[in-house]
Protein backbone atom coordinates (compact mmCIF):
# COMPACT_ATOMS: atom_id res chain seq x y z
CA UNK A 1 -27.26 5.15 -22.26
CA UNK A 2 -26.40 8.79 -22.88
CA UNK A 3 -25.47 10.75 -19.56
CA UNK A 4 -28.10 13.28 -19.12
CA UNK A 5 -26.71 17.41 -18.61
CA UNK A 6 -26.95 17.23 -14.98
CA UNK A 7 -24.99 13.79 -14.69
CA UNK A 8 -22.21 15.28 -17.24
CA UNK A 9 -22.13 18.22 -14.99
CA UNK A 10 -21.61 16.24 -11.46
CA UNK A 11 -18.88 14.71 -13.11
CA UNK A 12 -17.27 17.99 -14.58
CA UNK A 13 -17.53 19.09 -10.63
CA UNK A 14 -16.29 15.85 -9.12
CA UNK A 15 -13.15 16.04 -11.59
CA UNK A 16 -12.72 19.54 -10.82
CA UNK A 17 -13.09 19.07 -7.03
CA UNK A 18 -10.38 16.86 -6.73
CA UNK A 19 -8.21 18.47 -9.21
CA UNK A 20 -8.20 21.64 -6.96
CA UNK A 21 -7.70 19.53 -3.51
CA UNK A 22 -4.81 17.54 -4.89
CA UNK A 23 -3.53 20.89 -6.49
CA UNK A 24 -3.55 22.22 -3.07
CA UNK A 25 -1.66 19.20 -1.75
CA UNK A 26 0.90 19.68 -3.97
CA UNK A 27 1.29 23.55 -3.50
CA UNK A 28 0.96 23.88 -0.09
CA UNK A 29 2.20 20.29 1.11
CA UNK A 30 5.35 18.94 -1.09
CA UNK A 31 6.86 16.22 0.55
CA UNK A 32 10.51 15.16 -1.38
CA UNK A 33 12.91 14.96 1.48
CA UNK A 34 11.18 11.86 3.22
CA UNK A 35 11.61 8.10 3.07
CA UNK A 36 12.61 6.71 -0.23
CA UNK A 37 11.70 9.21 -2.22
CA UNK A 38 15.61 10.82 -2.40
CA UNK A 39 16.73 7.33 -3.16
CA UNK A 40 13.85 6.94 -5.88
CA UNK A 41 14.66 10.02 -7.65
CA UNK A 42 18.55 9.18 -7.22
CA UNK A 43 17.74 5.91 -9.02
CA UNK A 44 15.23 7.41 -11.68
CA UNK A 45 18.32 9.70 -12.29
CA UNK A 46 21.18 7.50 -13.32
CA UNK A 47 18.66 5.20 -14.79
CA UNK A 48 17.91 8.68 -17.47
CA UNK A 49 21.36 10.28 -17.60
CA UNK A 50 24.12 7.27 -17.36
CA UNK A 51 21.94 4.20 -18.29
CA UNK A 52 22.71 2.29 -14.93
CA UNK A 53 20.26 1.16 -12.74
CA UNK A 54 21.77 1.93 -9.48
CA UNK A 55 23.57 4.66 -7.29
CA UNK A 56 27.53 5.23 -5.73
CA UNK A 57 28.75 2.95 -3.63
CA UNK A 58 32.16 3.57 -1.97
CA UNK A 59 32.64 6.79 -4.92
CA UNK A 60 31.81 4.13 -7.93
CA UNK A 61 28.30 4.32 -9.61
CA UNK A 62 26.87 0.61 -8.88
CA UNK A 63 24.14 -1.04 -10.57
CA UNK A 64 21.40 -2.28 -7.49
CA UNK A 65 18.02 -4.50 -7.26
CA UNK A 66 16.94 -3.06 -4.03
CA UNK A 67 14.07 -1.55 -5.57
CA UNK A 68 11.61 -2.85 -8.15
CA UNK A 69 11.87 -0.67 -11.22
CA UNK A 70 8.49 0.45 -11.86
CA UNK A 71 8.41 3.74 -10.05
CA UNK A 72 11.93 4.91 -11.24
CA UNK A 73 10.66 4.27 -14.97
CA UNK A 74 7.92 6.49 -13.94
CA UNK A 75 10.06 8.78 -12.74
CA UNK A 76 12.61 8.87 -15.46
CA UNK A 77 9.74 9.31 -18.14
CA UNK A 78 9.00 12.65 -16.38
CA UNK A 79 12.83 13.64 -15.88
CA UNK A 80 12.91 13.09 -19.75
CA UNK A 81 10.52 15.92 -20.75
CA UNK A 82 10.40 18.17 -17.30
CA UNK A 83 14.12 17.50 -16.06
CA UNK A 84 14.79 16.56 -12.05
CA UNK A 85 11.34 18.45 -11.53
CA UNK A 86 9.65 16.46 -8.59
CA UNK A 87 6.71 19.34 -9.07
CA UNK A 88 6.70 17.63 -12.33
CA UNK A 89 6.10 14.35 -11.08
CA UNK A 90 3.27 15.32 -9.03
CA UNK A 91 1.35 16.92 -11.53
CA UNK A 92 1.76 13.88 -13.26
CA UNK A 93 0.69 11.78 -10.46
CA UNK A 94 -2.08 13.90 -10.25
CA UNK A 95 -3.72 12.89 -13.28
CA UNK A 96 -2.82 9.50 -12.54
CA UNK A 97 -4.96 9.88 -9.50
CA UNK A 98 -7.74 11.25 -11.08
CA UNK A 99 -7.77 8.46 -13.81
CA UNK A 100 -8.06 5.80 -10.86
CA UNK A 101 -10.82 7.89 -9.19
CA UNK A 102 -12.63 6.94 -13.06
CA UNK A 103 -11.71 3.36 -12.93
CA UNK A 104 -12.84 3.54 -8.94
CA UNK A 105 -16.22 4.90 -10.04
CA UNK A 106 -16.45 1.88 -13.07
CA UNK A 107 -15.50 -0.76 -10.31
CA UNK A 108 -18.42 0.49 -8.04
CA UNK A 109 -21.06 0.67 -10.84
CA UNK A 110 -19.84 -2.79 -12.12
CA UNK A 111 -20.95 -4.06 -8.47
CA UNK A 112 -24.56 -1.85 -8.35
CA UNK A 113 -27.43 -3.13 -10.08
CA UNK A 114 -28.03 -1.91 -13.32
CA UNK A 115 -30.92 -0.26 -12.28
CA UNK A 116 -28.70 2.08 -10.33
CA UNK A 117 -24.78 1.75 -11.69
CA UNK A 118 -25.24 5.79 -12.70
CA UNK A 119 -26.15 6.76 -9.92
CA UNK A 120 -23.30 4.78 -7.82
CA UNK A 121 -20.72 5.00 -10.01
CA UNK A 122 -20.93 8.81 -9.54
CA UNK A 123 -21.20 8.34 -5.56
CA UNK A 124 -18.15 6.56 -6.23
CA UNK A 125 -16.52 9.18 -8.41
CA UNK A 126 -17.08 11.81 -5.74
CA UNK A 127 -15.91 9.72 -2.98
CA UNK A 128 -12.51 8.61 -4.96
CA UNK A 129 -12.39 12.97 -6.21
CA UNK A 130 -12.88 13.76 -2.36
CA UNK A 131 -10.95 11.06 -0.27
CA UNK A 132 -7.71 13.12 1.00
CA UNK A 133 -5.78 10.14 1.88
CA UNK A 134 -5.19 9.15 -1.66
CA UNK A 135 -4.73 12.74 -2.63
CA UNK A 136 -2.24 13.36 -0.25
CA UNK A 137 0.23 11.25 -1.91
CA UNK A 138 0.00 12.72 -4.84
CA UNK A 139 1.82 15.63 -3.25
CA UNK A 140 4.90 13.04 -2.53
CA UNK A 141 7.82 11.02 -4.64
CA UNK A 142 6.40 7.75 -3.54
CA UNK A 143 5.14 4.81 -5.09
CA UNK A 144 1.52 4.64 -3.15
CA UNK A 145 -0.51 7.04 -6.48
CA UNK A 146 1.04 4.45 -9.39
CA UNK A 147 0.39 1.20 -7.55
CA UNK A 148 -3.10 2.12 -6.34
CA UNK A 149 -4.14 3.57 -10.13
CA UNK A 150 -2.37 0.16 -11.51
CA UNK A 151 -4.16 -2.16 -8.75
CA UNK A 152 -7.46 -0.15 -9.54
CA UNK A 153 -7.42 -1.42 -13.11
CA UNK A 154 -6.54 -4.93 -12.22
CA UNK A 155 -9.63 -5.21 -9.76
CA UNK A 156 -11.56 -3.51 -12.69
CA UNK A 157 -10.40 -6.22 -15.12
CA UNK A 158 -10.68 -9.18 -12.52
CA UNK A 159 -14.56 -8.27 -12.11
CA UNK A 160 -14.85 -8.64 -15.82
CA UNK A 161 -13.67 -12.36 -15.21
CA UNK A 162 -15.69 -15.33 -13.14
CA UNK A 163 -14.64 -13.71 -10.09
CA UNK A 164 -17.18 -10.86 -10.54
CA UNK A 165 -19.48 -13.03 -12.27
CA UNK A 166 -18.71 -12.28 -16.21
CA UNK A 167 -17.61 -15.23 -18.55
CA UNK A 168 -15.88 -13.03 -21.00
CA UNK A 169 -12.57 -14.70 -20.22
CA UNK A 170 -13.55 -17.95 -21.35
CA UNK A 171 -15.02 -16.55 -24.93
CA UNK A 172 -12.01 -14.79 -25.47
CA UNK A 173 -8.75 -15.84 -27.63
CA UNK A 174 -5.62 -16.85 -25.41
CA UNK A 175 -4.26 -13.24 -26.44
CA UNK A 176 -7.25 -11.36 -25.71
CA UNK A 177 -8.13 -13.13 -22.37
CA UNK A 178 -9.42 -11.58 -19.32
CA UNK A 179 -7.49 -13.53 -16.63
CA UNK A 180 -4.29 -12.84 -18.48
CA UNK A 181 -4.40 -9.15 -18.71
CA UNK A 182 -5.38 -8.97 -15.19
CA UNK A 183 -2.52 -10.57 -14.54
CA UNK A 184 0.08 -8.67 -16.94
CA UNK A 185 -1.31 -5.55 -14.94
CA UNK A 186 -0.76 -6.87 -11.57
CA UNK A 187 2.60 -7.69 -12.59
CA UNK A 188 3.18 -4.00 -13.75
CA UNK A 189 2.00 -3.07 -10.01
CA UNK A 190 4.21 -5.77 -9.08
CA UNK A 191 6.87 -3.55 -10.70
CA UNK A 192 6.68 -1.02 -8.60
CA UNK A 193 4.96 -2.63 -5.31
CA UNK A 194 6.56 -6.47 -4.78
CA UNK A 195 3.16 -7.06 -2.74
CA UNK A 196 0.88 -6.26 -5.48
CA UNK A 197 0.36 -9.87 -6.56
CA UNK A 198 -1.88 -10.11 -3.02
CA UNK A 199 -4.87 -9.13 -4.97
CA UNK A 200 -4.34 -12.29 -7.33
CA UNK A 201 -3.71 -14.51 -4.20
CA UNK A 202 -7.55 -12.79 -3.09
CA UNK A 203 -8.95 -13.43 -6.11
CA UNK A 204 -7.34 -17.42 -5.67
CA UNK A 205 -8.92 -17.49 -3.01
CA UNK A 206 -12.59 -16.86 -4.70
CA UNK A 207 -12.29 -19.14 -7.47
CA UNK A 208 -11.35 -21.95 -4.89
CA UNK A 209 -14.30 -21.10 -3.06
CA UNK A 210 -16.50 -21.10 -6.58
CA UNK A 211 -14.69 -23.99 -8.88
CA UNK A 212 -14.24 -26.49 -5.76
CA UNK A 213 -15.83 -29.71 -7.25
CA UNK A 214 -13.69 -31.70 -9.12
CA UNK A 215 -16.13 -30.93 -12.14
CA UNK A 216 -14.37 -27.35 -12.16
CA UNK A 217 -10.90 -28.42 -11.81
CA UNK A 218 -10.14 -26.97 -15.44
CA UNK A 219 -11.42 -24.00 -15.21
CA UNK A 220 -9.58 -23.44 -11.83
CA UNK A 221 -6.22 -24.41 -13.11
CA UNK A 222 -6.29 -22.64 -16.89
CA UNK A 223 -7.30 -19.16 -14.96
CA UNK A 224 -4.43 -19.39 -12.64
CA UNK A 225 -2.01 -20.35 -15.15
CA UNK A 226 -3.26 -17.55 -17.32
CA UNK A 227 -3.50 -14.49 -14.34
CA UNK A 228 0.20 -16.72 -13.53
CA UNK A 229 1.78 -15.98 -17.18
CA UNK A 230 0.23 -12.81 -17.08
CA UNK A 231 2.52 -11.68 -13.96
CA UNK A 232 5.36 -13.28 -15.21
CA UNK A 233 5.41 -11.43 -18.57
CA UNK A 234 6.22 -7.71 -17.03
CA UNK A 235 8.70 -9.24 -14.50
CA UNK A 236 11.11 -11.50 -16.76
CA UNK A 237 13.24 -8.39 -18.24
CA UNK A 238 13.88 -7.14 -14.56
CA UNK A 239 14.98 -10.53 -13.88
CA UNK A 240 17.04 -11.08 -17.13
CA UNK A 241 18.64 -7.70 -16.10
CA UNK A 242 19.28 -9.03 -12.94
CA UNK A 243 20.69 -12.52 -13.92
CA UNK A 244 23.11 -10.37 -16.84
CA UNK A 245 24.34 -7.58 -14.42
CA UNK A 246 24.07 -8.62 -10.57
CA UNK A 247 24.40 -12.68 -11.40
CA UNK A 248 21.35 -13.15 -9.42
CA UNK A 249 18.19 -14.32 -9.81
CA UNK A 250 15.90 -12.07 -8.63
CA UNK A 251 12.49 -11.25 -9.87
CA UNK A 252 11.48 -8.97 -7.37
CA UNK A 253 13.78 -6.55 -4.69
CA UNK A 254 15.86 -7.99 -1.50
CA UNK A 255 12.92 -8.42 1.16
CA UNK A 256 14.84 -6.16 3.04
CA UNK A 257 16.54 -3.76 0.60
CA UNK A 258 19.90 -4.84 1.27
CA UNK A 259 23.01 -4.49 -0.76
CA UNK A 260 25.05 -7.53 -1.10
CA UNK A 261 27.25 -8.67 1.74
CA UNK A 262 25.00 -6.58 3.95
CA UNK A 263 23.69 -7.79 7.54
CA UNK A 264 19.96 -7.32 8.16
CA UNK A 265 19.33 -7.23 12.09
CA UNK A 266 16.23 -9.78 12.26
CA UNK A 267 17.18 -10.33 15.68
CA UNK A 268 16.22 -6.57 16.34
CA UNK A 269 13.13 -6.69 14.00
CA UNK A 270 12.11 -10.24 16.24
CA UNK A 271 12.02 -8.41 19.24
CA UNK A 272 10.01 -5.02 17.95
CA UNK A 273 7.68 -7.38 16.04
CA UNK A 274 6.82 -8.97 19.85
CA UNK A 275 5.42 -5.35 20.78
CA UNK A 276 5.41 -2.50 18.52
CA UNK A 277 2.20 -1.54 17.19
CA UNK A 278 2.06 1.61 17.02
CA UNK A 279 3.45 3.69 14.43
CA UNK A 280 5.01 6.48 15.94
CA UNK A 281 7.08 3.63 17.99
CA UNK A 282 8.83 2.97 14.34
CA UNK A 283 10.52 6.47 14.43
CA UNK A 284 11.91 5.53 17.49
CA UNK A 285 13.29 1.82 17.20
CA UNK A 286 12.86 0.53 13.14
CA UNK A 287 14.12 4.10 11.17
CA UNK A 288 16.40 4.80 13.85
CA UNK A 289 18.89 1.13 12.94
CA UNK A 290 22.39 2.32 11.59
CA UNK A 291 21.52 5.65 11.63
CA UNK A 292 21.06 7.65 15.10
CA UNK A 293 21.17 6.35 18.50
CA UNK A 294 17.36 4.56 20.27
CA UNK A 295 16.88 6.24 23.64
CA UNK A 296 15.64 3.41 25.97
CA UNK A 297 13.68 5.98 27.80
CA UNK A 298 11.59 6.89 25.06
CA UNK A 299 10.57 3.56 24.37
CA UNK A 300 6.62 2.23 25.94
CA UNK A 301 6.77 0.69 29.01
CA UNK A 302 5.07 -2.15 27.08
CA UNK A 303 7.98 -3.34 25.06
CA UNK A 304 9.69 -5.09 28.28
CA UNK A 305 7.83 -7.62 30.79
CA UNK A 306 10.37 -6.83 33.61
CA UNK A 307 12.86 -4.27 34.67
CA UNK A 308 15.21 -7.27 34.44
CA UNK A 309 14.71 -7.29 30.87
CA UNK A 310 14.43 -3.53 30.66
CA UNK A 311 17.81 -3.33 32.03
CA UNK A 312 19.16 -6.02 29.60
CA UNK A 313 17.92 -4.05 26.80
CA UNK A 314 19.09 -0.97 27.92
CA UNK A 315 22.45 -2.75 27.89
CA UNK A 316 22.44 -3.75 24.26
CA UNK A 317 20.94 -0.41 23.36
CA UNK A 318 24.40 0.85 24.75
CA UNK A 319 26.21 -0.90 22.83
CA UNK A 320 24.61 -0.54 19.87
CA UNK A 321 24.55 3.61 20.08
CA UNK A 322 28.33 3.58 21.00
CA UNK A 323 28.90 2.30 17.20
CA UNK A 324 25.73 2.91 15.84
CA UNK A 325 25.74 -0.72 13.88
CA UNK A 326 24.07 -4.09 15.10
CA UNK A 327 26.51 -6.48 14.03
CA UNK A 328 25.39 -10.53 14.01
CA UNK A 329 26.49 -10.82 17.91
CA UNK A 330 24.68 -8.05 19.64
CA UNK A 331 22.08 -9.08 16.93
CA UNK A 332 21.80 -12.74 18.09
CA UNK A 333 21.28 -10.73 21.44
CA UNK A 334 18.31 -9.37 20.57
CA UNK A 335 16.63 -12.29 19.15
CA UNK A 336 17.32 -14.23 22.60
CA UNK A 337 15.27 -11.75 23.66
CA UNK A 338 12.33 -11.95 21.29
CA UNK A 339 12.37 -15.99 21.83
CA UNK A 340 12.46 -15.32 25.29
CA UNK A 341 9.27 -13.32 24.98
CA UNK A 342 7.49 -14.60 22.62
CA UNK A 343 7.56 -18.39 24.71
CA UNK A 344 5.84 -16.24 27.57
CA UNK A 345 3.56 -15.04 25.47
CA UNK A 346 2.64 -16.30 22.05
CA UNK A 347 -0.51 -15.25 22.01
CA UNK A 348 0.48 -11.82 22.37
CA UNK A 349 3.24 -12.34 19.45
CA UNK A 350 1.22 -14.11 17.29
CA UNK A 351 -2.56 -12.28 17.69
CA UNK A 352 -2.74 -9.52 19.95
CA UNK A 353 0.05 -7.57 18.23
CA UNK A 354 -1.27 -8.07 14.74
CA UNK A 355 -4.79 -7.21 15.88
CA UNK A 356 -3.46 -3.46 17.42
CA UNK A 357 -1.68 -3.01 14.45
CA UNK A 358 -4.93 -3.64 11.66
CA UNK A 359 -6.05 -0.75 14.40
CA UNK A 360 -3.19 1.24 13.61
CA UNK A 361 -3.02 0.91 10.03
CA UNK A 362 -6.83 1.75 9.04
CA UNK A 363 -7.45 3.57 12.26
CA UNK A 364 -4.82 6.10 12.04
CA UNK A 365 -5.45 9.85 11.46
CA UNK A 366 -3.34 9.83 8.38
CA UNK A 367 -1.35 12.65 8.62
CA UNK A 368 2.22 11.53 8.39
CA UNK A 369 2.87 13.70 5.16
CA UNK A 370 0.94 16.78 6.84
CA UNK A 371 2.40 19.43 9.23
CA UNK A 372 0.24 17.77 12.09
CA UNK A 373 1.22 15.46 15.66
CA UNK A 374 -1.66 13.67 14.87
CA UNK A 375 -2.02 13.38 18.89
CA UNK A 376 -5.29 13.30 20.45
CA UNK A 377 -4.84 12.51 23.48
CA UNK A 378 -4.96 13.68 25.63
CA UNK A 379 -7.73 15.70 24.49
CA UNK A 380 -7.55 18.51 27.16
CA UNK A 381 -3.70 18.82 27.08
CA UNK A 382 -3.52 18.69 22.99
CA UNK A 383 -6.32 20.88 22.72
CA UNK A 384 -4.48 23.65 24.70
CA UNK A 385 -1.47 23.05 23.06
CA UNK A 386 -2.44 23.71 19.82
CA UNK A 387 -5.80 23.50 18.89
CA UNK A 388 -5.27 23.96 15.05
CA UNK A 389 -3.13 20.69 15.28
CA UNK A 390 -5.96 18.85 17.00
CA UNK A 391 -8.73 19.84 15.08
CA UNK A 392 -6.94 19.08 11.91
CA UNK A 393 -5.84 15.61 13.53
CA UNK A 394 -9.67 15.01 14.62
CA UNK A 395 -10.91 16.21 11.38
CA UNK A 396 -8.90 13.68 9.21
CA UNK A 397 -9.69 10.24 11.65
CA UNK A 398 -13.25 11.42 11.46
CA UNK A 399 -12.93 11.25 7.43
CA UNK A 400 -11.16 8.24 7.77
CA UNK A 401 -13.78 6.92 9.95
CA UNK A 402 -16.71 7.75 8.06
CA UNK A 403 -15.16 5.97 4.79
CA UNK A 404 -14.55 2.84 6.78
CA UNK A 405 -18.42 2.87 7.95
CA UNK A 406 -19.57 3.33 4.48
CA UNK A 407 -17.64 0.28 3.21
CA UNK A 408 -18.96 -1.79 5.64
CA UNK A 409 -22.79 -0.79 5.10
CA UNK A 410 -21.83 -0.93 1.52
CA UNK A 411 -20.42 -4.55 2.36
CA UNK A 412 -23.70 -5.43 3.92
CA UNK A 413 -26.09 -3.96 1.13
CA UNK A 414 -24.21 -5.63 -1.63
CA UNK A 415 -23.32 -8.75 0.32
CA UNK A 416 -25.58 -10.89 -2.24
CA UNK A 417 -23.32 -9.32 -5.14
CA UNK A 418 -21.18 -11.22 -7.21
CA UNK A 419 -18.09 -9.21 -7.13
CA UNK A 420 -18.18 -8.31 -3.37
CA UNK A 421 -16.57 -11.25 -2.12
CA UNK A 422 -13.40 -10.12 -4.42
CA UNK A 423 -12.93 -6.98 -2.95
CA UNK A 424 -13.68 -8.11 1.08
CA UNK A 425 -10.83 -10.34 0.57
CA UNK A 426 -8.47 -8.17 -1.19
CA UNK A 427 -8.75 -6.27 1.99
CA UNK A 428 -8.77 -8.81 4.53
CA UNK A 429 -5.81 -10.45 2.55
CA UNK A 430 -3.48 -7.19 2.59
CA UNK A 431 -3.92 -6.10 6.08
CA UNK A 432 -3.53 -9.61 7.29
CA UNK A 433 0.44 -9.85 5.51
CA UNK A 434 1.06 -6.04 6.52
CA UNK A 435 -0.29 -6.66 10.02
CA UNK A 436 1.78 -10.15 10.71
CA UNK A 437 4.75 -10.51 8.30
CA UNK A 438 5.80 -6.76 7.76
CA UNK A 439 7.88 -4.62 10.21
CA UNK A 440 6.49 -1.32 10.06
CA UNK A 441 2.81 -0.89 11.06
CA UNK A 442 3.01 2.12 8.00
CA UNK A 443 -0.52 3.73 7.60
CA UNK A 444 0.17 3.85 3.83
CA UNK A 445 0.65 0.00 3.68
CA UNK A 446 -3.56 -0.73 3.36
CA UNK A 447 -3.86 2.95 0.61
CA UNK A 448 -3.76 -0.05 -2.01
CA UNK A 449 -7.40 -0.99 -0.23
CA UNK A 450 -8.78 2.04 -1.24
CA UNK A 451 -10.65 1.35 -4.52
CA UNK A 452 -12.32 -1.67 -3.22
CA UNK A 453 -13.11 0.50 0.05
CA UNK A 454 -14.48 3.51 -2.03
CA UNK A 455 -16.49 1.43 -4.35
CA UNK A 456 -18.19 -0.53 -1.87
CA UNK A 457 -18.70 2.58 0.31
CA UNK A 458 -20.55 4.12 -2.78
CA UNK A 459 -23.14 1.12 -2.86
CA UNK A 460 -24.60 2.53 0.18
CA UNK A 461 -26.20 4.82 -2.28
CA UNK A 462 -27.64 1.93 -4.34
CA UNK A 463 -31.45 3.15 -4.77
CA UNK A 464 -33.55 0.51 -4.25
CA UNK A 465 -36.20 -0.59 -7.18
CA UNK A 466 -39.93 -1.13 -5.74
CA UNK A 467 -41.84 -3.78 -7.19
């Protein structure tokens, strides 16, 4: 069907809406300094100008795996034509961004009825154009606007399969199969996000629920062994580079970025994963570890049970800032600590802790790349203290809010819809590993969400056909 004049012209406006708010992200809100992005563009680099993968260690440059190489080859492709220009790289990631709002607005209509796919599909376009959480990261040298374009297309492709109801990847030739180049895109995302392969796990996890008679066996097995080869294909060279270079077999990153012969304190993580939730509690305990010195004082009263312990900590703490390095004993201190804890209270280990922090990471006000506290509370005291800062705070957990609520109305209008149950888990399936196995209760972590949040938010606008 041929877009009518007015539908060609909401589209014109929803592209140029969020052209101009990401434009103004970048021009007003650059963000290089922060995170990994130095050590991203350090690698992208080297990668361009010396042909090693890596960066100096002790004076020498050293080839590295602690990153997956996805982003740096993004990176590097920019550096060819614009030099170290990280301006460059987010106007490129700013037309990445407004491709996946497209593919966003295909993967809502794909889930409307026909009757009313034009009509959602653009309620999805202006959501993805509008929603300033994706846009923000456009204006920063991180991974978040690549994977979340890449995983986009994979959920796009994936509804083309059984999961959303199509049988296209059954009629097709092994080459030119559905279920395979879902895959081979999820292992691109895998690339440059080692967690990306969650949305295959999710869409597992449907097909088990569809193919479970032994009558369907078949089908099960050849679509998991194709979306399997298909994640394989992008991540062999990485590993052949690996296995040549480091002698190590490695098809993804170190789980915790380590360099060889480097200690990882899992004591320390043990004990903050037994009660941090919140994420301002990370700047003070997690990105502080062989790098500045963790104030007891500053920490919530809720990460001891006792002064006892409080004062046992505060020990170790000592210790640790007087060298500013936790080394395997003071390390095996720590995780006496966390076993001691988590025996009194599993239930606060294993549940309550993962509950606060799915609040924390789709609850949050977003605004760890903006100029903003994002304190509310309390709301007299932040008010007076700067009430700029608190209405911007406000402004963005009310946004935040309000495409939550959509997605679950959505959820419940389409809840018949063969597709749905694809996207619900996606969701469910990447908060649960950020919330439980995962260090750092990071906001950013769930971003990857966002397509399958935005296009079931837009089928609240499904119009409804009267017989």
């Amino acid at each position: 069907m041929t877009p009518t004049r007015s539908v060609r012209v909401n589209i014109a406006l929803a592209t140029l809406s969020g052209l101009a708010l990401r434009l103004y992200l970048v021009l007003k809100f650059p963000v290089t300094d922060t995170g990994d992005a130095p050590f991203y563009i350090e690698l992208a680099w080297n990668w361009l100008k010396n042909g090693i993968y890596g960066f100096p260690v002790y004076g020498q440059l050293t080839p590295v795996d602690m990153r997956v190489p996805g982003y740096p080859a993004f990176l590097a492709s920019v550096f060819a034509f614009a030099g170290q220009s990280t301006r460059a790289v987010m106007v490129a990631q700013i037309f990445v961004d407004l491709a996946t709002c497209f593919v966003i607005a295909l993967i809502a209509a794909r889930l409307a009825p026909v009757t009313s796919r034009r009509r959602v599909a653009l309620a999805g376009l202006w959501l993805a154009a509008l929603c300033p959480f994706t846009a923000n990261y456009t204006a920063v040298v991180l991974t978040e606007t690549l994977v979340i374009f890449l995983t986009a297309l994979a959920i796009l492709l994936l509804l083309q399969t059984d999961v959303g109801g199509a049988t296209v990847a059954r009629a097709g030739s092994f080459l030119a199969n559905t279920w395979l180049f879902a895959g081979i895109v999820v292992g691109f995302g895998t690339l440059v996000r080692p967690e990306t392969p969650l949305l295959l796990f999710a869409a597992g996890l449907v097909l088990v629920a569809k193919w479970w008679r032994p009558v369907d066996w078949m089908k099960l097995i050849r679509a998991g062994l194709l979306m399997g080869l298909g994640l394989l294909l992008p991540l062999v060279p990485w590993a052949a580079r690996n296995w040549h270079t480091l002698h190590d077999v490695q098809f993804l990153a170190p789980r915790y970025s380590e360099l060889p012969g480097e200690y990882t304190p899992l004591g320390f993580t043990a004990w903050t994963n037994t009660w941090m939730w919140r994420f301002r509690d990370v700047y003070l305990t997690q990105w502080k570890v062989n790098e500045e010195e963790i104030a007891i004082d500053e920490l919530p009263a809720y990460a001891f049970d006792s002064q006892d312990e409080k004062e046992r900590m505060a020990d170790l703490l000592d210790e640790y800032n007087e060298a500013l390095t936790i080394d395997p004993p003071l390390d095996q201190e720590f995780r006496e600590i966390a076993r001691e804890r988590t025996e009194r209270h599993r239930l606060q280990t294993y549940v309550k802790v993962p509950l606060l922090r799915t609040l924390t990471l789709w609850f949050t006000p977003r605004v760890e790349l903006l100029p903003s506290s994002g304190h509310l509370w309390p709301v007299r005291e932040e008010w007076q203290d700067d009430r700029r800062d608190f209405l911007v705070t406000l402004g963005l957990t009310v946004v935040n809010g309000i495409y939550i609520l959509l997605a679950f109305v959505g959820v419940w209008i389409a809840r018949r819809r063969t597709g749905v149950a694809l996207l619900v888990l996606f969701c469910v399936v990447r908060t649960l590993f950020f919330a439980r196995f995962i260090e750092t209760p990071e906001p950013r972590y769930v971003l990857e969400c966002f397509p399958a949040l935005i296009a079931l938010g837009a089928q609240v606008f499904t119009r409804e056909v009267k017989s």
